[in-house]
C-alpha atoms as a PDB file:
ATOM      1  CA  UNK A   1      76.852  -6.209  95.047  1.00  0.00           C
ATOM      2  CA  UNK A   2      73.112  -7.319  94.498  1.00  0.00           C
ATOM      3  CA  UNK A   3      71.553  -4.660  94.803  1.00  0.00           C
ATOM      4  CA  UNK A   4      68.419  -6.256  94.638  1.00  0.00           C
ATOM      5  CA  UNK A   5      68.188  -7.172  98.614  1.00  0.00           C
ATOM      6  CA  UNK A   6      68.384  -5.215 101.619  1.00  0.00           C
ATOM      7  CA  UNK A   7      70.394  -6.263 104.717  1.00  0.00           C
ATOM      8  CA  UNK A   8      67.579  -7.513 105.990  1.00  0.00           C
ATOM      9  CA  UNK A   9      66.744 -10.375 103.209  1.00  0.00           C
ATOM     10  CA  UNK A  10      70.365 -10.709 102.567  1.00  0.00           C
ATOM     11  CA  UNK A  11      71.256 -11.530 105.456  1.00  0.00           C
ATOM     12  CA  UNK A  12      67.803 -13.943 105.752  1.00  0.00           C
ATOM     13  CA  UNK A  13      69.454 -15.639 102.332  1.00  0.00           C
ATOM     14  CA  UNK A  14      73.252 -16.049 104.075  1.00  0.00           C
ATOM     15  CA  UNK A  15      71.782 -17.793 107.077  1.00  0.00           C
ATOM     16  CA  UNK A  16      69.135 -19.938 105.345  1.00  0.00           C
ATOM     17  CA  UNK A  17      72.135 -20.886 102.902  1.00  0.00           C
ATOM     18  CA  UNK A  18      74.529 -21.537 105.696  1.00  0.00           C
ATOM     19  CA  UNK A  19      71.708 -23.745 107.886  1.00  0.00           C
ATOM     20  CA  UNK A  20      70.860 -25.999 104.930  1.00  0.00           C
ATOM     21  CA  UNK A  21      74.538 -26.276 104.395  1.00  0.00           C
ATOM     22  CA  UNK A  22      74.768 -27.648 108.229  1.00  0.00           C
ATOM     23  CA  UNK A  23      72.160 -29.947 108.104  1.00  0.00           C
ATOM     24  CA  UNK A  24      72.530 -31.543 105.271  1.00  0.00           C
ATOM     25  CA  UNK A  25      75.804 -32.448 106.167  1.00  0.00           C
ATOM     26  CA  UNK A  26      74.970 -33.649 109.611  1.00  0.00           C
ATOM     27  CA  UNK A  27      72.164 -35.921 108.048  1.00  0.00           C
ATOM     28  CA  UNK A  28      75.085 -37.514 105.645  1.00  0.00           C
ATOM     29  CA  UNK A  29      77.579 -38.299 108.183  1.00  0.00           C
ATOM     30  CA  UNK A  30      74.646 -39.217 110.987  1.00  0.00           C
ATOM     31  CA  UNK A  31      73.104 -41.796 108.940  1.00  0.00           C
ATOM     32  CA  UNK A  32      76.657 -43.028 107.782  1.00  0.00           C
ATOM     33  CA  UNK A  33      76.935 -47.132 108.602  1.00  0.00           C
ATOM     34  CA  UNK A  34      81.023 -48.495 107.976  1.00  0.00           C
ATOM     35  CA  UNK A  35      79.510 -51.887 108.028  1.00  0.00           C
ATOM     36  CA  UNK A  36      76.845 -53.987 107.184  1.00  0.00           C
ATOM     37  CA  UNK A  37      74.260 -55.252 109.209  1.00  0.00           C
ATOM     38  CA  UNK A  38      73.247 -58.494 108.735  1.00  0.00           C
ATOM     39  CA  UNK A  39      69.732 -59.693 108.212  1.00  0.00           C
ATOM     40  CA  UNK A  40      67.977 -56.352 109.292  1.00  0.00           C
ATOM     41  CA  UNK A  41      65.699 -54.755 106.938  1.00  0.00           C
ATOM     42  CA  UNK A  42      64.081 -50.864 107.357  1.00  0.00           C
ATOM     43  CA  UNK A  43      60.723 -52.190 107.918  1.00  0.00           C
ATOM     44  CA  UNK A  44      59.584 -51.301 104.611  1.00  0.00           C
ATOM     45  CA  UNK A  45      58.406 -53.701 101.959  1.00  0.00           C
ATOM     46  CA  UNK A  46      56.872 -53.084  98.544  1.00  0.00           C
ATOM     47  CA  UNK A  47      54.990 -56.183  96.229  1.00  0.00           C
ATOM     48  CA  UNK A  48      57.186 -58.438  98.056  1.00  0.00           C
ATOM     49  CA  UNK A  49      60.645 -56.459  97.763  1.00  0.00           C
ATOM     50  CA  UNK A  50      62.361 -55.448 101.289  1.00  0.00           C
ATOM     51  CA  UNK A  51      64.483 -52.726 102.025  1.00  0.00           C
ATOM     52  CA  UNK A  52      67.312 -53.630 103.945  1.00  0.00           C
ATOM     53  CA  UNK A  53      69.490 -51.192 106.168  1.00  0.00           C
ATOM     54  CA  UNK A  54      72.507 -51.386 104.432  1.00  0.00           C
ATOM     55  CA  UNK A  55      74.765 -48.512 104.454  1.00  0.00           C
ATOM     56  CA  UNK A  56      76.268 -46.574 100.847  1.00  0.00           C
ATOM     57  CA  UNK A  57      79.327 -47.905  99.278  1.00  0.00           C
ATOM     58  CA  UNK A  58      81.855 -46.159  99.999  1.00  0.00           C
ATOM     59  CA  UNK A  59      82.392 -44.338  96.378  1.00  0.00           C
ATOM     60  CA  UNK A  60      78.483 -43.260  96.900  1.00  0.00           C
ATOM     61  CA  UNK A  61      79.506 -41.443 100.225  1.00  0.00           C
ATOM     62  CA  UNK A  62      82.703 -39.949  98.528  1.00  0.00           C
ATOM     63  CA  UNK A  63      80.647 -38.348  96.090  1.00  0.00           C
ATOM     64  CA  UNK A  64      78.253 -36.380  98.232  1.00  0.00           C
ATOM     65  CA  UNK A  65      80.940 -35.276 100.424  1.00  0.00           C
ATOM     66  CA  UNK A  66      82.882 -33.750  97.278  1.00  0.00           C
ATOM     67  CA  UNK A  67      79.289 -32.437  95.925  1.00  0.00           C
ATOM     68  CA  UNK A  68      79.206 -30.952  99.034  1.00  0.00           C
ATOM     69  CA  UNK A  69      83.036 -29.534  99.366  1.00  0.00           C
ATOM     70  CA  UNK A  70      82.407 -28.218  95.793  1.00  0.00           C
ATOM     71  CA  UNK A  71      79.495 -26.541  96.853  1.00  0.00           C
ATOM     72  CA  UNK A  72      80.967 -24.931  99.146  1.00  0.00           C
ATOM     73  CA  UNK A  73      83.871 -23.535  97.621  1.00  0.00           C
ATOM     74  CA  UNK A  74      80.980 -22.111  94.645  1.00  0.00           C
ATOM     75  CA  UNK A  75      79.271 -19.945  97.040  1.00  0.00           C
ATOM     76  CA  UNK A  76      82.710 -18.604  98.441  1.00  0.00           C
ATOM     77  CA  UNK A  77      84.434 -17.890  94.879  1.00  0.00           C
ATOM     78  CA  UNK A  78      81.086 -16.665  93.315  1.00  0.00           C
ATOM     79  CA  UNK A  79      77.872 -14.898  94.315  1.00  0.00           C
ATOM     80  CA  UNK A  80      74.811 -16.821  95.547  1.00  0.00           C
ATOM     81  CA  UNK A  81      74.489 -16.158  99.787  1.00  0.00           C
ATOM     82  CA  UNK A  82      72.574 -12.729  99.612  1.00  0.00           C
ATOM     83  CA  UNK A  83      74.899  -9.588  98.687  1.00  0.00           C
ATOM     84  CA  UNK A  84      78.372 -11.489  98.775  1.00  0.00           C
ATOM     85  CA  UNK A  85      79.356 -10.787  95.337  1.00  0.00           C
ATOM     86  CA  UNK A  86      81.608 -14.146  95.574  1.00  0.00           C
ATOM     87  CA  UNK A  87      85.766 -13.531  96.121  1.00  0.00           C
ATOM     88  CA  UNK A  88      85.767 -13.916  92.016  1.00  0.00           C
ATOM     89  CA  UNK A  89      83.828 -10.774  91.313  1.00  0.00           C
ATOM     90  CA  UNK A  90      81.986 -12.956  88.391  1.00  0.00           C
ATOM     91  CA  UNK A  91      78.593 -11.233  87.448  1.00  0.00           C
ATOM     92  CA  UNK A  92      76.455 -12.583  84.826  1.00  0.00           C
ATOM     93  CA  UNK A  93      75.920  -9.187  83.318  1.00  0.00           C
ATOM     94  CA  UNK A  94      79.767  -8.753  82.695  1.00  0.00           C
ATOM     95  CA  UNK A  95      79.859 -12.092  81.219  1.00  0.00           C
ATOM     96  CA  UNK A  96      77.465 -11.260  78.891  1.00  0.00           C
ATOM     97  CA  UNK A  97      79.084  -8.261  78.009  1.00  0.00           C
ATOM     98  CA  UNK A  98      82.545 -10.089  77.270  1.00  0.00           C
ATOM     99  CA  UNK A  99      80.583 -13.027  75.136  1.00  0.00           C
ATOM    100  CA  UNK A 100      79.041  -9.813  73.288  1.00  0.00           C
ATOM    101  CA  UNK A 101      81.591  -8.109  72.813  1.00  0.00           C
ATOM    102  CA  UNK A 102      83.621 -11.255  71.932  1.00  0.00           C
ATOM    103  CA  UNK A 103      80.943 -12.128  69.289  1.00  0.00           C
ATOM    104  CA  UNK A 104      81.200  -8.576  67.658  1.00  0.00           C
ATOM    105  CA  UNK A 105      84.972  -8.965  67.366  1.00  0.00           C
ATOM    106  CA  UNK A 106      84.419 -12.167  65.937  1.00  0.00           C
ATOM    107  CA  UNK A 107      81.833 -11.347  63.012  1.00  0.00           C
ATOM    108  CA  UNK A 108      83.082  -7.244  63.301  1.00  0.00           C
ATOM    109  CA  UNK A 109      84.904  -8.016  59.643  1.00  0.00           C
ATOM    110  CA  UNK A 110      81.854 -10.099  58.146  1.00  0.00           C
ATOM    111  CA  UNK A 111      79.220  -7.201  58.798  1.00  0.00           C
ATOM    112  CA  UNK A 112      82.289  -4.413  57.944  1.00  0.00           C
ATOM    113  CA  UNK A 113      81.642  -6.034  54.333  1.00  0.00           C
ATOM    114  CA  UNK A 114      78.259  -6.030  53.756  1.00  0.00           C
ATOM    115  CA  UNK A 115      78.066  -2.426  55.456  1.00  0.00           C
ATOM    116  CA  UNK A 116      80.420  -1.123  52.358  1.00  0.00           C
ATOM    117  CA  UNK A 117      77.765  -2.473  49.491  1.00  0.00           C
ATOM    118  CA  UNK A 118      74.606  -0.969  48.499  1.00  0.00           C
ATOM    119  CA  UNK A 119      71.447  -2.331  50.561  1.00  0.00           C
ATOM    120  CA  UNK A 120      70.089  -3.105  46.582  1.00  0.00           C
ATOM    121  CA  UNK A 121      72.877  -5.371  46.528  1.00  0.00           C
ATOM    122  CA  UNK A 122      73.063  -7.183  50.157  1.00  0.00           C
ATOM    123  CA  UNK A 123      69.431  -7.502  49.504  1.00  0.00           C
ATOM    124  CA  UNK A 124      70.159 -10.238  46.397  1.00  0.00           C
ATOM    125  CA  UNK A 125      73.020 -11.997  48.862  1.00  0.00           C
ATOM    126  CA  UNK A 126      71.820 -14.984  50.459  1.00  0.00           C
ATOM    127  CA  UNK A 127      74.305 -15.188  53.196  1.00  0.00           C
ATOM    128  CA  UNK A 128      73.117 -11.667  54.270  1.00  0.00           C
ATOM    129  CA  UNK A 129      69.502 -12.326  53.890  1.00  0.00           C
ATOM    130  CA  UNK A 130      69.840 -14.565  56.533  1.00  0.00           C
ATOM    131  CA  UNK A 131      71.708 -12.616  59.028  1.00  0.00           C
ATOM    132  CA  UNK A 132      69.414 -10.132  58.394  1.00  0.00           C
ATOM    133  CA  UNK A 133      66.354 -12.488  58.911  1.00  0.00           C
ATOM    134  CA  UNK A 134      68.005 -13.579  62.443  1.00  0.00           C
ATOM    135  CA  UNK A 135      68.087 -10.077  63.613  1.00  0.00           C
ATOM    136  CA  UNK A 136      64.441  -9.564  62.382  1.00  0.00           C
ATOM    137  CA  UNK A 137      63.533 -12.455  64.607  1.00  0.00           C
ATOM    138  CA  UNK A 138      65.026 -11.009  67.530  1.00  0.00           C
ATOM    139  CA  UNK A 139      64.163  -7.401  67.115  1.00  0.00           C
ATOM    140  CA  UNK A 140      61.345  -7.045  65.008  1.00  0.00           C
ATOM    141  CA  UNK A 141      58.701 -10.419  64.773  1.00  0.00           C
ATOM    142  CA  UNK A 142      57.187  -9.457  67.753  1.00  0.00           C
ATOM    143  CA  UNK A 143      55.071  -6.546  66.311  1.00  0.00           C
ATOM    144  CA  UNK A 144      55.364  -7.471  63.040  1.00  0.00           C
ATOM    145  CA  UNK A 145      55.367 -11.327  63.021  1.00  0.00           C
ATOM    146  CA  UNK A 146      58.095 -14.059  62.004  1.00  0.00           C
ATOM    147  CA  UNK A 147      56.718 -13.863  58.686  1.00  0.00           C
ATOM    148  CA  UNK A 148      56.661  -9.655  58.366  1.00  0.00           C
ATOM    149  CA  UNK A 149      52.873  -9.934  57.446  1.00  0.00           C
ATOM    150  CA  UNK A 150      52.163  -7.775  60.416  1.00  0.00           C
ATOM    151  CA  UNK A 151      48.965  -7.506  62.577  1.00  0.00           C
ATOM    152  CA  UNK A 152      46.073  -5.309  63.333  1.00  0.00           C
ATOM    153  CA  UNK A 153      48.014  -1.845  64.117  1.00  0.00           C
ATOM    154  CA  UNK A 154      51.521  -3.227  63.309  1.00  0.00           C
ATOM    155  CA  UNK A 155      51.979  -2.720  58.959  1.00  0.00           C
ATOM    156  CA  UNK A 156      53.258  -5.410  56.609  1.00  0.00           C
ATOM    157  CA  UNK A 157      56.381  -5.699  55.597  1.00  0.00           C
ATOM    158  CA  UNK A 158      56.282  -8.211  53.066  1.00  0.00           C
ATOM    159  CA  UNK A 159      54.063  -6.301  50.576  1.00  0.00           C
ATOM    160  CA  UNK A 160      55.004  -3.106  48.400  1.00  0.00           C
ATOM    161  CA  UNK A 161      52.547  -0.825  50.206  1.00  0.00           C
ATOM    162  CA  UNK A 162      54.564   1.463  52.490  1.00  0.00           C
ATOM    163  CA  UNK A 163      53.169   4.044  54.589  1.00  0.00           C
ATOM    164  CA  UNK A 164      56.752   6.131  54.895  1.00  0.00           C
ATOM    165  CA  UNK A 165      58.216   5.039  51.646  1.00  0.00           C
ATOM    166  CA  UNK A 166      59.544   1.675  50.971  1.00  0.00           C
ATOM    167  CA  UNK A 167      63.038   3.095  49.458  1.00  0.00           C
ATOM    168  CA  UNK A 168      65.966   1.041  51.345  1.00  0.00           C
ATOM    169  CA  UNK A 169      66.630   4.618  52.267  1.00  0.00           C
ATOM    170  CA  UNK A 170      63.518   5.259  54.170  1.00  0.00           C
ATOM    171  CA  UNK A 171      63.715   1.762  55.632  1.00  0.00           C
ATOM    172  CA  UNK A 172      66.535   2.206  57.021  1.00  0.00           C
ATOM    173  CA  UNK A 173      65.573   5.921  58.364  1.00  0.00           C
ATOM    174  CA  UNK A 174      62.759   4.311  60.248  1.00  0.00           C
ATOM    175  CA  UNK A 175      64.948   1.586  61.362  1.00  0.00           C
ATOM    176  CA  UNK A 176      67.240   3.896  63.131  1.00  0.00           C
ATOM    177  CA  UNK A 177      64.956   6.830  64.611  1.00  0.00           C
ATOM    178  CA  UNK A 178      61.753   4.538  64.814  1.00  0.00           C
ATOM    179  CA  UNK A 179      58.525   6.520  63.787  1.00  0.00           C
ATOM    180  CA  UNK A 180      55.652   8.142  65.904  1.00  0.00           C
ATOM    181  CA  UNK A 181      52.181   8.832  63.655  1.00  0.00           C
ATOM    182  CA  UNK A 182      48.964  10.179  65.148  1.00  0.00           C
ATOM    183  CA  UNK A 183      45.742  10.842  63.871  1.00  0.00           C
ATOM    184  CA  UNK A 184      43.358  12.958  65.642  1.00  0.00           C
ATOM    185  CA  UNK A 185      40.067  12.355  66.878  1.00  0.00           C
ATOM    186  CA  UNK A 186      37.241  13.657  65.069  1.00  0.00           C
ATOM    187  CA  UNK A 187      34.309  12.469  67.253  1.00  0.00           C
ATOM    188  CA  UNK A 188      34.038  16.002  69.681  1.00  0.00           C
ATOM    189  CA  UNK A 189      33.815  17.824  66.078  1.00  0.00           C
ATOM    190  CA  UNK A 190      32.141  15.516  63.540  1.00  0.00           C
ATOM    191  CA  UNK A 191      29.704  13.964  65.571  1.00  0.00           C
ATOM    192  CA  UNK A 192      28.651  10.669  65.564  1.00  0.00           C
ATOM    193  CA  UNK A 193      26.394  11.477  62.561  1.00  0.00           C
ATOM    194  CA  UNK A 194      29.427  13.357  60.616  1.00  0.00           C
ATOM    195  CA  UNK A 195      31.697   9.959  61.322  1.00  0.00           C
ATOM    196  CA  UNK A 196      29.036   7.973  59.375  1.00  0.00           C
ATOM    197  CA  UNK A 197      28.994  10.375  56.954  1.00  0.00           C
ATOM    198  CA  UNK A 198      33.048  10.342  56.817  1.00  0.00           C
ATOM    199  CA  UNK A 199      32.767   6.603  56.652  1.00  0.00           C
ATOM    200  CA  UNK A 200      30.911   6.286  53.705  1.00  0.00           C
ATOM    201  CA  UNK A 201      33.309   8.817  52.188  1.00  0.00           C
ATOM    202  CA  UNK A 202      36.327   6.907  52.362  1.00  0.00           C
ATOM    203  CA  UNK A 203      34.056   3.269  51.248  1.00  0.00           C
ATOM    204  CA  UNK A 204      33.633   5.065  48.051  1.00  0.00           C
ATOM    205  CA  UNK A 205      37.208   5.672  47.579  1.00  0.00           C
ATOM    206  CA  UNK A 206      37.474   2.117  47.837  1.00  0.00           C
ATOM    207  CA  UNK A 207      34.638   1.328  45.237  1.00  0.00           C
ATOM    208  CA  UNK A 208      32.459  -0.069  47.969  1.00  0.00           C
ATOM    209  CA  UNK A 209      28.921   0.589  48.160  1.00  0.00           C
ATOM    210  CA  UNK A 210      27.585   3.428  50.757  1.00  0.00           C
ATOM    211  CA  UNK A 211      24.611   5.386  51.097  1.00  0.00           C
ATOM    212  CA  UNK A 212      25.079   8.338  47.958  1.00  0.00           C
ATOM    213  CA  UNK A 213      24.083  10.904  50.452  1.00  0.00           C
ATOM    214  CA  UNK A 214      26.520  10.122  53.470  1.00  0.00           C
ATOM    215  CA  UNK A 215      29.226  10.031  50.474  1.00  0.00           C
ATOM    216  CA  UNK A 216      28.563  13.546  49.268  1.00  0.00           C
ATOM    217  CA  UNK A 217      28.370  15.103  52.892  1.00  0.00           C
ATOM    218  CA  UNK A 218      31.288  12.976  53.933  1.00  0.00           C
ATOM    219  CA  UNK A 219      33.196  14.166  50.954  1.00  0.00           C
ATOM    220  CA  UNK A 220      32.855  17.668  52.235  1.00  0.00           C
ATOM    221  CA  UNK A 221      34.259  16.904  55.769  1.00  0.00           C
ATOM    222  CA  UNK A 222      37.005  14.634  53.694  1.00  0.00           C
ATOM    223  CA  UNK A 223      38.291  18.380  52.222  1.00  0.00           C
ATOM    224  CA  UNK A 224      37.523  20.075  55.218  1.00  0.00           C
ATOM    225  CA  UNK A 225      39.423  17.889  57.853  1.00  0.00           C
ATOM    226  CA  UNK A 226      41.651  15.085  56.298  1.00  0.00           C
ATOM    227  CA  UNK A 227      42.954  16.919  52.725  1.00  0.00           C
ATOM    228  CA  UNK A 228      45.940  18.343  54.791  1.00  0.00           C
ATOM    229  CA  UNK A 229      47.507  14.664  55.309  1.00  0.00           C
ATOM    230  CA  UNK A 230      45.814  12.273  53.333  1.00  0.00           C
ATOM    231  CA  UNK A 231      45.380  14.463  50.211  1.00  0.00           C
ATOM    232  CA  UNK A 232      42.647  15.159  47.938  1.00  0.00           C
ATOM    233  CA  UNK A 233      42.409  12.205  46.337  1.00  0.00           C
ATOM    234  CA  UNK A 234      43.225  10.468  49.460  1.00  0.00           C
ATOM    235  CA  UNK A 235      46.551   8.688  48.786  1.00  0.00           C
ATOM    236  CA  UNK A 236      47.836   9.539  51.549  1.00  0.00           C
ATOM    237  CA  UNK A 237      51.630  11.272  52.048  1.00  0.00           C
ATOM    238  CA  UNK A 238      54.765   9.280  53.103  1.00  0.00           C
ATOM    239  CA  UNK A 239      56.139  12.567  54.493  1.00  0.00           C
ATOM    240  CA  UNK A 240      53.530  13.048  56.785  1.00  0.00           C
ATOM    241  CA  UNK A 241      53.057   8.749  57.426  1.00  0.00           C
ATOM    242  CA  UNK A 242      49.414   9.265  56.169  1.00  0.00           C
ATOM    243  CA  UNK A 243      48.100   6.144  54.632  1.00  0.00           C
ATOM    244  CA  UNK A 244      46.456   6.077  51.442  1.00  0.00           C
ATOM    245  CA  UNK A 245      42.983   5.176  51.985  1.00  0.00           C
ATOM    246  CA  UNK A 246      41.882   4.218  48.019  1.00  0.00           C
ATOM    247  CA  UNK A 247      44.113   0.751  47.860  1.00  0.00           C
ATOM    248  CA  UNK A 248      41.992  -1.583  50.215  1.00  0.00           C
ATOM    249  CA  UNK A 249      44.947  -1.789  52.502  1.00  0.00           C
ATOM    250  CA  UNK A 250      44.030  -0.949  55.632  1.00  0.00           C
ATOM    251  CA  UNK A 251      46.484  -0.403  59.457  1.00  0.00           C
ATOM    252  CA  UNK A 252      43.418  -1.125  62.017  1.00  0.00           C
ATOM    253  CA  UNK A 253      41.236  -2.872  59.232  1.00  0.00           C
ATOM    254  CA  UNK A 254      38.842  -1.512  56.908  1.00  0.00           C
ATOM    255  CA  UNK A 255      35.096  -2.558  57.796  1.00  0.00           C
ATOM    256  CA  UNK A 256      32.742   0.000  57.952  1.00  0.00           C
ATOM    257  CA  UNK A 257      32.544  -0.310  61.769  1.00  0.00           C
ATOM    258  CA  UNK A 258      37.036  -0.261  62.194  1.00  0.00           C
ATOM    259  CA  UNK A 259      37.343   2.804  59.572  1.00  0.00           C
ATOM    260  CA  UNK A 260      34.748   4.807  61.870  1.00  0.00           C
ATOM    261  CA  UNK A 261      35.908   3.705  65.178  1.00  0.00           C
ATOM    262  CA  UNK A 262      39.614   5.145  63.656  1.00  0.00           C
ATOM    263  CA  UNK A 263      37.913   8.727  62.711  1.00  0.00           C
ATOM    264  CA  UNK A 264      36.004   8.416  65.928  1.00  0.00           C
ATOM    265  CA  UNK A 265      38.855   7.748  68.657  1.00  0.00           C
ATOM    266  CA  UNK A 266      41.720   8.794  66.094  1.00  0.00           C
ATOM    267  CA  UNK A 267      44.995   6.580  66.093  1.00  0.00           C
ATOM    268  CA  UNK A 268      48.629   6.799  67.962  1.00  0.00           C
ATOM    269  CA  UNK A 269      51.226   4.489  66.165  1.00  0.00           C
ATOM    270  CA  UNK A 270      54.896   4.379  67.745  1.00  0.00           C
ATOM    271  CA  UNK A 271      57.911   2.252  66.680  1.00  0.00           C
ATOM    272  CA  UNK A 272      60.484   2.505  68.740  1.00  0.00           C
ATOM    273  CA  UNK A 273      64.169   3.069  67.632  1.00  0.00           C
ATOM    274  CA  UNK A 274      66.700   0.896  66.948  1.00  0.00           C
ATOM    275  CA  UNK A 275      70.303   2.949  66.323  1.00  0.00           C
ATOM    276  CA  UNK A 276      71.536   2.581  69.358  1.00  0.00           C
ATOM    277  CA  UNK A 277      70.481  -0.657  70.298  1.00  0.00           C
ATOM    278  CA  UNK A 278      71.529  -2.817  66.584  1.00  0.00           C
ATOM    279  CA  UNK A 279      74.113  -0.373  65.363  1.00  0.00           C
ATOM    280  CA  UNK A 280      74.747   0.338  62.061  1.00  0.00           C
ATOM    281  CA  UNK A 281      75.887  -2.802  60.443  1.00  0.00           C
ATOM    282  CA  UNK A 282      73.305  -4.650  62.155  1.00  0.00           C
ATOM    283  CA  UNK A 283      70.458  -2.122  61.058  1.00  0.00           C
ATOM    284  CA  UNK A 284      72.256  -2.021  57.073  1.00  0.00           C
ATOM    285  CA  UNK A 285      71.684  -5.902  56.950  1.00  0.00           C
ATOM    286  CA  UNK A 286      68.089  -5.991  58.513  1.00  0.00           C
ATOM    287  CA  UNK A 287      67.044  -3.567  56.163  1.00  0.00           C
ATOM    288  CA  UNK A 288      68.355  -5.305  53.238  1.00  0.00           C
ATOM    289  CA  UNK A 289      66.395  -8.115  54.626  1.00  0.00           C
ATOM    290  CA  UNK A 290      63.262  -6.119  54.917  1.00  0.00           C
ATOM    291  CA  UNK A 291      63.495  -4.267  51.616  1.00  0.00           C
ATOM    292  CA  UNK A 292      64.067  -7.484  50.199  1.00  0.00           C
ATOM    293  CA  UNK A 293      60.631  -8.962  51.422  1.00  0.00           C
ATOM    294  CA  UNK A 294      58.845  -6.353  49.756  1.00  0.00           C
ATOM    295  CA  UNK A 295      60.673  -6.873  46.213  1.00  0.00           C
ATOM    296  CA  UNK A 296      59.818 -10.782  46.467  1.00  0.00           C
END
């Protein structure tokens, strides 16, 4: 049943179905002429061309009648007048399921193959790079792009910098259970004057020029506050998804103004996960995809 309508509207959808059914046949078979009638014309004329009141051949009539008989018998085997699921029981979501499952039969063998060798080693197979590059596409490029470069918030996947670990073991951990990182905000404790000072902290782990005094007071908030996760050299720890903040790459972008409006408001990254919805061969070849991007 479609659940979607209540009697009311269903029943709106049956009539309105039914009384365009009537009419339309009426109008056919009203305005149907067996014969000819000679030297009469509609009336109409366009640049010189008349319209003359000649009835359809006969083939022309057949076919809207059977357009019409076949239309009918469609809305009585399947569903289209309001909750009538159609005397077929057809449902586009079962169909879908049965091409699915039909498909995975199908390529069940193929993947069953690949799933037995090391990711190292579907990585360097063509063939599986691609399958793995079409389930990217579907899954994946719209957070972090058809190319895996990523976007403000959303890391690349094409480089060697990984904030979890790049291992095809990791990869495929965060595949499957998706990852949730948060970084608090420091603004109610800091201040607005100790996020400047913060700022110009992490610039100078970065070799980029800040004010000498902001650096040295920032430093001291730096091993008050952010040692725990990022370290004390600030390179950051895969375990905890804590960037390192010394290479120049940067999640939300590293200007002066994005690194302090990060320590001001903090930051809430989620990826969702994907084991239940690819399945394990399906999340073994996208990762050799993915860790293959990265060894390019």
């Amino acid at each position: 049943m479609n659940t979607y309508l209540n009697g009311f509207w269903s029943g709106w959808v049956i009539v309105l179905t039914l009384v365009t059914f009537v009419l339309v046949t009426w109008l056919l078979f009203a305005n149907r002429k067996r014969t000819p009638i000679d030297a009469k014309t509609t009336g109409h004329e366009y640049d010189g061309i008349e319209e003359w009141d000649n009835p359809l051949p006969g083939w022309w009539f057949a076919m809207f009648v059977v357009t019409i008989i076949w239309g009918a018998g469609y809305l009585v085997a399947y569903p289209g007048m309001g909750n009538f699921p159609g005397v077929l029981g057809w449902t586009q979501l079962d169909q879908h399921a049965d091409e699915v499952t039909t498909a995975e039969e199908k390529y069940r063998a193929m993947r069953d193959k690949y799933l037995a060798l090391p990711i190292e080693e579907v990585a360097k197979d063509v063939k599986a790079r691609r399958m793995g590059m079409r389930i990217y596409g579907n899954n994946c490029s719209q957070c972090h792009g058809l190319d895996a470069a990523g976007a403000l918030g959303f890391p690349n996947l094409a480089d060697a910098d990984w904030i979890y670990g790049g291992s095809p073991d990791v990869i495929k951990q965060t595949i499957v259970h998706g990852r949730r990182a948060a970084m608090p905000a420091w603004e109610a404790i800091l201040g607005e004057d100790g996020i400047a000072e913060a700022t110009a902290y992490v610039l100078s782990l970065n070799s980029r020029d800040a004010d000498p005094a902001k650096v040295e007071a920032g430093k001291k908030h730096f091993q008050t506050y952010c040692v725990a996760c990022h370290g004390p050299d600030g390179k950051g720890n895969p375990a905890l998804g804590a960037p390192n903040l010394t290479n120049g790459i940067w999640l939300y972008g590293g200007s002066e103004a994005q690194i302090a409006h990060s320590l001001r408001i903090g930051r809430n990254g989620q990826m969702p996960a994907f084991g239940e919805t690819l399945g394990e061969d399906k999340i073994h070849l996208v990762t050799a995809y993915i860790y293959g991007l990265s060894q390019q």
